[in-house]
PDB file of N, CA and C in Angstrom:
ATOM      1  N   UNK A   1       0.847  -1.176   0.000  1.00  0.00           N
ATOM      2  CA  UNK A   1       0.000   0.000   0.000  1.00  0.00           C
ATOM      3  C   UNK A   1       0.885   1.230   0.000  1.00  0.00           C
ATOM      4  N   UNK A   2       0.392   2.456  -0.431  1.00  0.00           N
ATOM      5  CA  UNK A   2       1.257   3.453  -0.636  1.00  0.00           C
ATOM      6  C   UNK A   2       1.089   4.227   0.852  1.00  0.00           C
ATOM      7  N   UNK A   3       2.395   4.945   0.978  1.00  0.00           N
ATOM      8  CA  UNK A   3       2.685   6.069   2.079  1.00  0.00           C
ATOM      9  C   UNK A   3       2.266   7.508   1.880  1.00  0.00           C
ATOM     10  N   UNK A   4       1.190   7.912   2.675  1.00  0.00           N
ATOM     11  CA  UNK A   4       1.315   9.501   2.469  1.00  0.00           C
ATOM     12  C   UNK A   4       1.645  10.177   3.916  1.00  0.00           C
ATOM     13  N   UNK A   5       1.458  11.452   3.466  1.00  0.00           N
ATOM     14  CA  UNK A   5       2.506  12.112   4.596  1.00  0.00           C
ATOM     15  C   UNK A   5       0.867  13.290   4.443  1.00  0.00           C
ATOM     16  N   UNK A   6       0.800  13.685   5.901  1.00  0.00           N
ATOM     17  CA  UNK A   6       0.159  14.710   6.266  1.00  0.00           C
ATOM     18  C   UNK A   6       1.403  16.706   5.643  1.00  0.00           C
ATOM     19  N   UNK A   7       0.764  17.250   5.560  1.00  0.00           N
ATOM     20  CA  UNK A   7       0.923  18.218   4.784  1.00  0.00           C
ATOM     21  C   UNK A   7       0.055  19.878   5.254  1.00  0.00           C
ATOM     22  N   UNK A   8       0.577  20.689   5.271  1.00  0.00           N
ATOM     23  CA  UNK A   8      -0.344  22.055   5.607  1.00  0.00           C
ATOM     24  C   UNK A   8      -0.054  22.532   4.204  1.00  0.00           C
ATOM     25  N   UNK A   9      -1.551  23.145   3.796  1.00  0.00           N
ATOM     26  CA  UNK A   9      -1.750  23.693   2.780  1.00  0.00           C
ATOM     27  C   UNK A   9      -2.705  25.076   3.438  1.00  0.00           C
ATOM     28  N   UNK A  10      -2.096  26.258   3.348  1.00  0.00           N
ATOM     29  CA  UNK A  10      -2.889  27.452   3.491  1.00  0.00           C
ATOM     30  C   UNK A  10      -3.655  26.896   4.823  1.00  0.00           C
ATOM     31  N   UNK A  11      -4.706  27.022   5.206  1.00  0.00           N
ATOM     32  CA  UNK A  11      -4.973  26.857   7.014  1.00  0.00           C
ATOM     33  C   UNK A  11      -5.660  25.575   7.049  1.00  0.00           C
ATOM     34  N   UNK A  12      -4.958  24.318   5.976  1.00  0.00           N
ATOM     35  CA  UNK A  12      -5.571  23.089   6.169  1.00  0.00           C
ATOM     36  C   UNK A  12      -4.564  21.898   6.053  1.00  0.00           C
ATOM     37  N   UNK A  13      -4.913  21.217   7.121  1.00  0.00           N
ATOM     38  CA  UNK A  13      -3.791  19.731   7.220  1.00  0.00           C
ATOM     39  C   UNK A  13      -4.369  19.077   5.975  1.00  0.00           C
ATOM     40  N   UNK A  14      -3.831  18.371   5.191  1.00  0.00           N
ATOM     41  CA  UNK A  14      -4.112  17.821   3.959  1.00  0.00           C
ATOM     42  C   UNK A  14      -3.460  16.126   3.608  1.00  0.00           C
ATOM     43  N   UNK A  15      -3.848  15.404   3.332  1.00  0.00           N
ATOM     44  CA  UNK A  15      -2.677  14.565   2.996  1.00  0.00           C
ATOM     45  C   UNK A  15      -3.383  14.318   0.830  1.00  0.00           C
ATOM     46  N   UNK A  16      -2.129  13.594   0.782  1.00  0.00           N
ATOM     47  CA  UNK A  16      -2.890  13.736  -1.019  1.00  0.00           C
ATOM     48  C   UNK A  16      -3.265  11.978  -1.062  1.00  0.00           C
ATOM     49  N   UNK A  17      -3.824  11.802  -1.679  1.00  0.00           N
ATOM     50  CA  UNK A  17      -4.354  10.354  -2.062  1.00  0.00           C
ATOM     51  C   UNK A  17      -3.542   9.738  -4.161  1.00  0.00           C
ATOM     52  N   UNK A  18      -3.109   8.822  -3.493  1.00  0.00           N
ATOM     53  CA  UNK A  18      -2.430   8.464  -5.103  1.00  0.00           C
ATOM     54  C   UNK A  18      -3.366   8.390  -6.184  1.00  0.00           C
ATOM     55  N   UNK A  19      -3.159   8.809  -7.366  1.00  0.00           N
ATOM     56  CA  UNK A  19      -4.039   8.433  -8.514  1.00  0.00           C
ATOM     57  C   UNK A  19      -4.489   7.030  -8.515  1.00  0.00           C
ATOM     58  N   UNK A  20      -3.784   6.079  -8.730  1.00  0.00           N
ATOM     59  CA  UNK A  20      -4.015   4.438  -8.515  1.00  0.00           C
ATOM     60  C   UNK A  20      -5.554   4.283  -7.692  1.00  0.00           C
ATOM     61  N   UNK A  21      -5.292   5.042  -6.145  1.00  0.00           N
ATOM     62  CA  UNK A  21      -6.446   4.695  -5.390  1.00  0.00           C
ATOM     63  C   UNK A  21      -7.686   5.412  -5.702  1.00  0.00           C
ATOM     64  N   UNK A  22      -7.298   6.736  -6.648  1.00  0.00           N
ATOM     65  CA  UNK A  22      -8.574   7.544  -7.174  1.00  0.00           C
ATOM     66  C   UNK A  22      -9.214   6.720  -8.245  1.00  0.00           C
ATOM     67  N   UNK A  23      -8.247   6.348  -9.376  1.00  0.00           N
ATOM     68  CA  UNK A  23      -8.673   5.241 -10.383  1.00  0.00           C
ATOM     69  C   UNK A  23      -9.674   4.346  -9.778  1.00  0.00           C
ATOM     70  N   UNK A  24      -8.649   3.549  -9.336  1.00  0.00           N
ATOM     71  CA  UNK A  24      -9.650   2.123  -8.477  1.00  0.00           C
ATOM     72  C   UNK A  24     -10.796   2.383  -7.794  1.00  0.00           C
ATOM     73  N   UNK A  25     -10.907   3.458  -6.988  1.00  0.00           N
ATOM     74  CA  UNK A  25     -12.196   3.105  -6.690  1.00  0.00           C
ATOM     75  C   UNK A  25     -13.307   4.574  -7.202  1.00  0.00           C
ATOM     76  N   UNK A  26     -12.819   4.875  -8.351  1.00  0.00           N
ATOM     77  CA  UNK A  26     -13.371   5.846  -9.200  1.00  0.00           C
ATOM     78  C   UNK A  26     -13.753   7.401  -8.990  1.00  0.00           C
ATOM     79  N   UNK A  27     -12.516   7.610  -8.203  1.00  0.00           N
ATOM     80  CA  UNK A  27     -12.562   8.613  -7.222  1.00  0.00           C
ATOM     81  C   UNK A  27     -12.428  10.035  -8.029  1.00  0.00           C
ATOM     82  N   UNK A  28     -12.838  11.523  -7.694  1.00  0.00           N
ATOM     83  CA  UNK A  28     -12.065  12.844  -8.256  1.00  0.00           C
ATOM     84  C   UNK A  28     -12.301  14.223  -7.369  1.00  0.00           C
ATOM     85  N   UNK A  29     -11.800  14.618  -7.664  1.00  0.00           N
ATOM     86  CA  UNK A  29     -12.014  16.094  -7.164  1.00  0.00           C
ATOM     87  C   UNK A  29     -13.356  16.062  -6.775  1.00  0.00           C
ATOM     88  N   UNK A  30     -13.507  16.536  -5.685  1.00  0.00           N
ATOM     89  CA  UNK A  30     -15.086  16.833  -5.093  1.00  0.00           C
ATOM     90  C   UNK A  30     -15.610  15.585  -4.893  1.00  0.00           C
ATOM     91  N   UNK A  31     -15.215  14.390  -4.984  1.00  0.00           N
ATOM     92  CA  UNK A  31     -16.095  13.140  -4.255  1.00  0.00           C
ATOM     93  C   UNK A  31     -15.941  13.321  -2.995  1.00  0.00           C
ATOM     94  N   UNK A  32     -16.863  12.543  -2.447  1.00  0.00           N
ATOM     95  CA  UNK A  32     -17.261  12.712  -0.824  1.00  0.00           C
ATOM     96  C   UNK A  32     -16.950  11.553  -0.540  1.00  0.00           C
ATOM     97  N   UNK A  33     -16.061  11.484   1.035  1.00  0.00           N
ATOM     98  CA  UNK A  33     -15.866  10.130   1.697  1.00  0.00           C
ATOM     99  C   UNK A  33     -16.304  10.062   2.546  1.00  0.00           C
ATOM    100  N   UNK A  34     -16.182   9.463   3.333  1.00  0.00           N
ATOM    101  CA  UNK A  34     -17.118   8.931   4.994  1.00  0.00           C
ATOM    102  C   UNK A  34     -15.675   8.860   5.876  1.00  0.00           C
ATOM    103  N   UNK A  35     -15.176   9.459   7.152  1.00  0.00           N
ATOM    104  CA  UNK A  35     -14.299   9.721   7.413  1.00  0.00           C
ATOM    105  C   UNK A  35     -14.522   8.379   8.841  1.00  0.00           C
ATOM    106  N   UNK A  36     -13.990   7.939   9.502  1.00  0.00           N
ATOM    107  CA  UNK A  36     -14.292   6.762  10.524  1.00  0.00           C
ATOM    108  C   UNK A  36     -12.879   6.530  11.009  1.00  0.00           C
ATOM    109  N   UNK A  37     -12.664   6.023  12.333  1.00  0.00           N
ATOM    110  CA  UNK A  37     -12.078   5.533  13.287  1.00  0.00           C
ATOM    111  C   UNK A  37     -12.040   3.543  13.727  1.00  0.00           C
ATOM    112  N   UNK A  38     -11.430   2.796  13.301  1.00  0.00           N
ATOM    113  CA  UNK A  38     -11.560   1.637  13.772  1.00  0.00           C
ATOM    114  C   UNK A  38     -10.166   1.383  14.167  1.00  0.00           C
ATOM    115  N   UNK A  39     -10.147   0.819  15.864  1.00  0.00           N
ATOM    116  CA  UNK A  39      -8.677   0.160  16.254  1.00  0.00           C
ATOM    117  C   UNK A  39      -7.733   1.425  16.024  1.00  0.00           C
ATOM    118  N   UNK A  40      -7.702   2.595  16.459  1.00  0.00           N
ATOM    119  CA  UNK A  40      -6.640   3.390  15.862  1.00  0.00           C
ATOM    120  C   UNK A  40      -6.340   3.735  14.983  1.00  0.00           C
ATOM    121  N   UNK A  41      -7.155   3.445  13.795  1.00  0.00           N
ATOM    122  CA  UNK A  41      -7.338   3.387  12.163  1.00  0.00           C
ATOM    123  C   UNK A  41      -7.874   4.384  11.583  1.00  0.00           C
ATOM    124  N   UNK A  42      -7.551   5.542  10.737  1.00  0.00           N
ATOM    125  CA  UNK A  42      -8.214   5.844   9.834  1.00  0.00           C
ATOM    126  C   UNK A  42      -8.855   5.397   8.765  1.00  0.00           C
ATOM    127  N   UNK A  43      -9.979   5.201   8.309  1.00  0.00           N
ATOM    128  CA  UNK A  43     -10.647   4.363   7.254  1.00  0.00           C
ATOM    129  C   UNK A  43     -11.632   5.398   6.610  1.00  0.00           C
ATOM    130  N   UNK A  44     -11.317   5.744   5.287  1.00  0.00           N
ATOM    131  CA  UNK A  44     -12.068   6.475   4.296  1.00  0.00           C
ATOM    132  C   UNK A  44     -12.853   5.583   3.302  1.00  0.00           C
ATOM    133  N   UNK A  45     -13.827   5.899   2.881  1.00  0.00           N
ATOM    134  CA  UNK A  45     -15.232   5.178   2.283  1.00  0.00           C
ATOM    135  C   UNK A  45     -15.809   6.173   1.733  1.00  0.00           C
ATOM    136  N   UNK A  46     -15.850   5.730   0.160  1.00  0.00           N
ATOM    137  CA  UNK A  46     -16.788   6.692  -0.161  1.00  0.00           C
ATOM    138  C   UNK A  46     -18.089   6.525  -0.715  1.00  0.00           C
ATOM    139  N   UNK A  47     -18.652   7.814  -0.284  1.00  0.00           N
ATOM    140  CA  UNK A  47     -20.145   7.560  -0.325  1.00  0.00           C
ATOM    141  C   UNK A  47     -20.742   7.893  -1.848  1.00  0.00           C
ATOM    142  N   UNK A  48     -21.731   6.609  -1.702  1.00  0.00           N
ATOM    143  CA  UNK A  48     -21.987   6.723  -3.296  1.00  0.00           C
ATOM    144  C   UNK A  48     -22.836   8.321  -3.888  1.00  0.00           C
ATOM    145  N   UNK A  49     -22.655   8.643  -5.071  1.00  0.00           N
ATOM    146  CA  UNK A  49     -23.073   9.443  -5.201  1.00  0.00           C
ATOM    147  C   UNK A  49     -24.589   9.059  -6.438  1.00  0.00           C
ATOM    148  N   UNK A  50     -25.302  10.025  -5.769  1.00  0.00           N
ATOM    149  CA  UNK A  50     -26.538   9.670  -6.946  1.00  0.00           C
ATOM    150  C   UNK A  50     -26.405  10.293  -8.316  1.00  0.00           C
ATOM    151  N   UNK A  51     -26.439   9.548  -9.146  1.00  0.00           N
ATOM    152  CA  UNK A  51     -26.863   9.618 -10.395  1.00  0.00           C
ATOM    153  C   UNK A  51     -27.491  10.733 -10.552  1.00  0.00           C
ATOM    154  N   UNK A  52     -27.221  11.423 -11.753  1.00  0.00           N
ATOM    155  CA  UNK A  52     -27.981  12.264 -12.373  1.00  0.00           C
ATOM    156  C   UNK A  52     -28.671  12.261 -13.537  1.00  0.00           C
ATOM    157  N   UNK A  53     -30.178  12.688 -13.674  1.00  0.00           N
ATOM    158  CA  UNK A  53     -30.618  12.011 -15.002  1.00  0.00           C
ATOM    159  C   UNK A  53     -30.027  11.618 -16.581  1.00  0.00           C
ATOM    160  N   UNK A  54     -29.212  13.183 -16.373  1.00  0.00           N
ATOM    161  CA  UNK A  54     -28.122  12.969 -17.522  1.00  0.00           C
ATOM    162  C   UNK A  54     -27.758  11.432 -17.723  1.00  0.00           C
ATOM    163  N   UNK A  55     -26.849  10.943 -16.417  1.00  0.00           N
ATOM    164  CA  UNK A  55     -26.354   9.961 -16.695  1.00  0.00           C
ATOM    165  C   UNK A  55     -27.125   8.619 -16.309  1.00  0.00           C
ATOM    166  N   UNK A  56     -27.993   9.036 -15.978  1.00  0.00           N
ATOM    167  CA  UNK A  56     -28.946   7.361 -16.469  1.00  0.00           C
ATOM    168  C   UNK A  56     -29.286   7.322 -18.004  1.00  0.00           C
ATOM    169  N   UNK A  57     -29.625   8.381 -18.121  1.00  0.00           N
ATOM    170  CA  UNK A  57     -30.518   8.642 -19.953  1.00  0.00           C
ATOM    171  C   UNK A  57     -29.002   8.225 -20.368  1.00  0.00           C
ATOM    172  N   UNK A  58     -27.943   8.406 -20.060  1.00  0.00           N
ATOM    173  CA  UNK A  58     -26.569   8.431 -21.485  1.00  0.00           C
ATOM    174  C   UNK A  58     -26.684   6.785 -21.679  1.00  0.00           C
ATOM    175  N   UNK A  59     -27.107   6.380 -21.173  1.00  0.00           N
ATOM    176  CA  UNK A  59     -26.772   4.715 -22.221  1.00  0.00           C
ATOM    177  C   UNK A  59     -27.725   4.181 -22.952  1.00  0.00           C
ATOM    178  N   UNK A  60     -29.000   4.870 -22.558  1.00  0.00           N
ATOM    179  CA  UNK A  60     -30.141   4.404 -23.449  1.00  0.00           C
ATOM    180  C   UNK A  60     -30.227   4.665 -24.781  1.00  0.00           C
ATOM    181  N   UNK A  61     -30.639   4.117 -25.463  1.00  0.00           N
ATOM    182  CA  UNK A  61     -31.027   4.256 -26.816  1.00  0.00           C
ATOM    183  C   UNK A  61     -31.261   5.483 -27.569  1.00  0.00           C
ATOM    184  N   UNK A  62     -31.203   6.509 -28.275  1.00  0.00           N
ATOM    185  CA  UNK A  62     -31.806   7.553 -28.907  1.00  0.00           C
ATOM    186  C   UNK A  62     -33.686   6.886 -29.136  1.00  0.00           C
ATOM    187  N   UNK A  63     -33.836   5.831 -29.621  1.00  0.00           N
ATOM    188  CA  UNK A  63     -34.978   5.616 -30.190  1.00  0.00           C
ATOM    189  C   UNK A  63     -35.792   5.271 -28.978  1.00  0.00           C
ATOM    190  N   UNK A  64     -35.291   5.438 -28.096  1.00  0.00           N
ATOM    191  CA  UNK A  64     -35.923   4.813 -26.199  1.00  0.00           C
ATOM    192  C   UNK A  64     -36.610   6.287 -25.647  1.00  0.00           C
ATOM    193  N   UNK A  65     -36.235   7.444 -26.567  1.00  0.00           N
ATOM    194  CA  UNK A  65     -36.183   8.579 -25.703  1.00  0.00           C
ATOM    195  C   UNK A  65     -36.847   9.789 -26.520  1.00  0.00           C
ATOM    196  N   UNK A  66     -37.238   9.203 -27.598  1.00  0.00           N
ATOM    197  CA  UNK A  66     -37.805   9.854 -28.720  1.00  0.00           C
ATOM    198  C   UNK A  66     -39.654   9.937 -28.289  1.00  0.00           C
ATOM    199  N   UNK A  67     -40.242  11.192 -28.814  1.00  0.00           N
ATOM    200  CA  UNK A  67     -41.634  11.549 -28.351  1.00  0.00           C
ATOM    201  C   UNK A  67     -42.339  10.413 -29.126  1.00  0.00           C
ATOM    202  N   UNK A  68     -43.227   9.874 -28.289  1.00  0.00           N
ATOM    203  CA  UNK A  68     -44.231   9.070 -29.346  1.00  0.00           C
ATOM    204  C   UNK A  68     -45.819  10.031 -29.730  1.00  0.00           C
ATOM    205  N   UNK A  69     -46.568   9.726 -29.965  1.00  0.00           N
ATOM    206  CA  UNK A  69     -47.842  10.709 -30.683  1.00  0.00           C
ATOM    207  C   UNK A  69     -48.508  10.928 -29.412  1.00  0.00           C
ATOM    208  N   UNK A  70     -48.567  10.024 -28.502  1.00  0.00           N
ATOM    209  CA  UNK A  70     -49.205  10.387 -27.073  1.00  0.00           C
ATOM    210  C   UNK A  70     -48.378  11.523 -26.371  1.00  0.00           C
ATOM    211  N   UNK A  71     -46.983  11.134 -26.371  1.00  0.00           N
ATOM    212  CA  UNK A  71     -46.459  12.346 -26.083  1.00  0.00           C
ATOM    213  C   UNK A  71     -47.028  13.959 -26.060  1.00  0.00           C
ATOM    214  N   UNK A  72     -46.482  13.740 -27.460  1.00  0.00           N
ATOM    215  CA  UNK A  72     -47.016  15.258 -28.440  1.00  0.00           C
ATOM    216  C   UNK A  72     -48.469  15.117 -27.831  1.00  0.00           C
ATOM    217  N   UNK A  73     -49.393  14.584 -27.965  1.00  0.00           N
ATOM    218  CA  UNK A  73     -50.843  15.572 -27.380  1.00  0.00           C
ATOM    219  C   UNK A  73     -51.165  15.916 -26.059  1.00  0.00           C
ATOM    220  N   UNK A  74     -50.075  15.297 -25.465  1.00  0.00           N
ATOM    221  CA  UNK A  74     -50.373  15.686 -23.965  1.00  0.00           C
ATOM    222  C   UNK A  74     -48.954  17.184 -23.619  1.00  0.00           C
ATOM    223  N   UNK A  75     -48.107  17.000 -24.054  1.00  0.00           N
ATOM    224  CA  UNK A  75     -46.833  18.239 -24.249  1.00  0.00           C
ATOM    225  C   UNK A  75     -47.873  19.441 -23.771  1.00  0.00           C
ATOM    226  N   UNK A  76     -48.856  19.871 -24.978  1.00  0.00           N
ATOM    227  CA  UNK A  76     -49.199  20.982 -24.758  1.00  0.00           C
ATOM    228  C   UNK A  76     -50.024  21.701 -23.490  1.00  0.00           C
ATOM    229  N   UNK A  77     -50.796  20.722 -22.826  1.00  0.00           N
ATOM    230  CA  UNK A  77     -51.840  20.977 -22.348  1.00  0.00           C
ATOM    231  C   UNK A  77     -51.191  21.191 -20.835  1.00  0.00           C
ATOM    232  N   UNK A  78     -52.583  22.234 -20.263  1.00  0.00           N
ATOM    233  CA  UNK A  78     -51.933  23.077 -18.582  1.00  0.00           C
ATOM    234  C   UNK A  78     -51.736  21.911 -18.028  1.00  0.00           C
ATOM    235  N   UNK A  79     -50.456  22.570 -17.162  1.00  0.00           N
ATOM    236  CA  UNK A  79     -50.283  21.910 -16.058  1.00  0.00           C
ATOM    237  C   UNK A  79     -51.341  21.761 -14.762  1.00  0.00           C
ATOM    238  N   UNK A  80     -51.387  20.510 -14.126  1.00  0.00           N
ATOM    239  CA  UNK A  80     -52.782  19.728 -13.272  1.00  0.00           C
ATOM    240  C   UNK A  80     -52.162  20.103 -11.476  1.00  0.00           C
TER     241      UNK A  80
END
């Protein structure tokens, strides 16, 4: 496992995390971890993040997502 070293950056203790462990467990800038204590242990976990519609819709089909004729006649009409 790799070594990091605690670090002050401007008025914050910091340590950096290796790319390898960002890769692997699909980590980046601005993910959120779960910070915990076991046995004297630091243990980071990160918490899943929810999906955004964007990225549920990106694998579907174009033709999955296209208006059908029911669509279109209901589009126009007030909101209930």
């Amino acid at each position: 496992m790799a070594q990091v070293a605690i670090r002050q950056s401007g008025g914050a203790t910091i340590i950096s995390l290796p790319k390898v462990i960002l890769n692997t467990l699909h980590l980046q800038v601005g993910s959120r971890l779960e910070l915990t204590l076991e046995n004297n242990k630091i243990v980071l976990s990160p918490i899943p993040q929810a999906l955004s519609l964007e990225a549920v819709l990106a694998g579907s089909p174009p033709s999955a997502l296209a208006l059908t004729e029911e669509d279109r006649q209901w589009l126009g009409d007030p909101a209930v």
